[in-house]
Protein backbone atom coordinates (compact mmCIF):
# COMPACT_ATOMS: atom_id res chain seq x y z
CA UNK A 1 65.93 120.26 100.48
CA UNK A 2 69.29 120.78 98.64
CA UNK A 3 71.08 118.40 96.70
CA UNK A 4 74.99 118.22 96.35
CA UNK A 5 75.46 116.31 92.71
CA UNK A 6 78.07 113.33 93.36
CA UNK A 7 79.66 114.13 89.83
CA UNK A 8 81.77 111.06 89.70
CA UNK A 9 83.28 112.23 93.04
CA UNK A 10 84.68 114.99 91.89
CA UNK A 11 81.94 117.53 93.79
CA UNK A 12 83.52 116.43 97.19
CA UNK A 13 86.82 115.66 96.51
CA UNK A 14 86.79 119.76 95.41
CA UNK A 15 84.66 120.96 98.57
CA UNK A 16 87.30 119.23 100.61
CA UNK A 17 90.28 120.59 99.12
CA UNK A 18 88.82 124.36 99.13
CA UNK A 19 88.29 123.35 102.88
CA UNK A 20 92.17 122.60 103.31
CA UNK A 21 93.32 125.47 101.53
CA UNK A 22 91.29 127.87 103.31
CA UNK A 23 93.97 127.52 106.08
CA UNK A 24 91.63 127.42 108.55
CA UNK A 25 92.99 125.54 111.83
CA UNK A 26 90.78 123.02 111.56
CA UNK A 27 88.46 121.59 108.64
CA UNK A 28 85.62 119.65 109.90
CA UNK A 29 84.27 116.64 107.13
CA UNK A 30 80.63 115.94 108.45
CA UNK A 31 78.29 114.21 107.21
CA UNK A 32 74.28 113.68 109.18
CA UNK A 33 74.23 109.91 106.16
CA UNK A 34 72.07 112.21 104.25
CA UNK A 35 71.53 109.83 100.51
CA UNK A 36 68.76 111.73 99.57
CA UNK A 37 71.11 115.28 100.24
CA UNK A 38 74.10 113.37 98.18
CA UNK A 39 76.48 114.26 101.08
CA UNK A 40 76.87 111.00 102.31
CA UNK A 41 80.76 109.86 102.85
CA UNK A 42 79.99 106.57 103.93
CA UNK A 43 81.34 102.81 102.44
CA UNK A 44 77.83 101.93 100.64
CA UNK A 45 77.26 99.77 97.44
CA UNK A 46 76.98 101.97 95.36
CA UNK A 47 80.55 103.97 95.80
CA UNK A 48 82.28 101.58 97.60
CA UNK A 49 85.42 103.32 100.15
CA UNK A 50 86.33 106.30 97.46
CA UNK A 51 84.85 108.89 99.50
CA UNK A 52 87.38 107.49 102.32
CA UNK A 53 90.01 106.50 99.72
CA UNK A 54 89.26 110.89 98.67
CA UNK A 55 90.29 111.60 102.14
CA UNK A 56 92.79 109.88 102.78
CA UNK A 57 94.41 110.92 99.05
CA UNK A 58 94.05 114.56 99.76
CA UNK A 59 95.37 114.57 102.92
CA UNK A 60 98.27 112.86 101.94
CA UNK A 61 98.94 114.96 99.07
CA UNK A 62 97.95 118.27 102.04
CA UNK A 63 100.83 117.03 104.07
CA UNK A 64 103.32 116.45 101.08
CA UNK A 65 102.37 120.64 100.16
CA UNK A 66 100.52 120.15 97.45
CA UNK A 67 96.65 119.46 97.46
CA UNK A 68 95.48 117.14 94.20
């Protein structure tokens, strides 16, 4: 199995935004709560709400023409 490194956050926060500016019509965040994959987006112990926090962050930033 693969393995997406969590690199402080940074790993999605960058697949998301590459998502956004693909201009596609619509960008689809999923996630099967795969831990052992790292591509889990979830609230957990661990990371807390950033991966939401990430979300919410770049879409703001998406809407105000600029992606962070």
């Amino acid at each position: 199995y693969g393995h997406v490194p969590d690199d402080g956050g940074k790993s999605f926060r960058s697949m998301l935004q590459r998502g956004l500016k693909s201009n596609a019509p619509i960008t689809q965040i999923a996630t099967w709560n795969d831990w052992s994959e790292g591509t889990v987006i979830e609230p957990s112990i661990e990371f807390g709400y950033r991966d939401l926090e990430t979300i919410i962050d770049v879409l703001q930033a998406s809407q105000r023409g600029k992606v962070i």
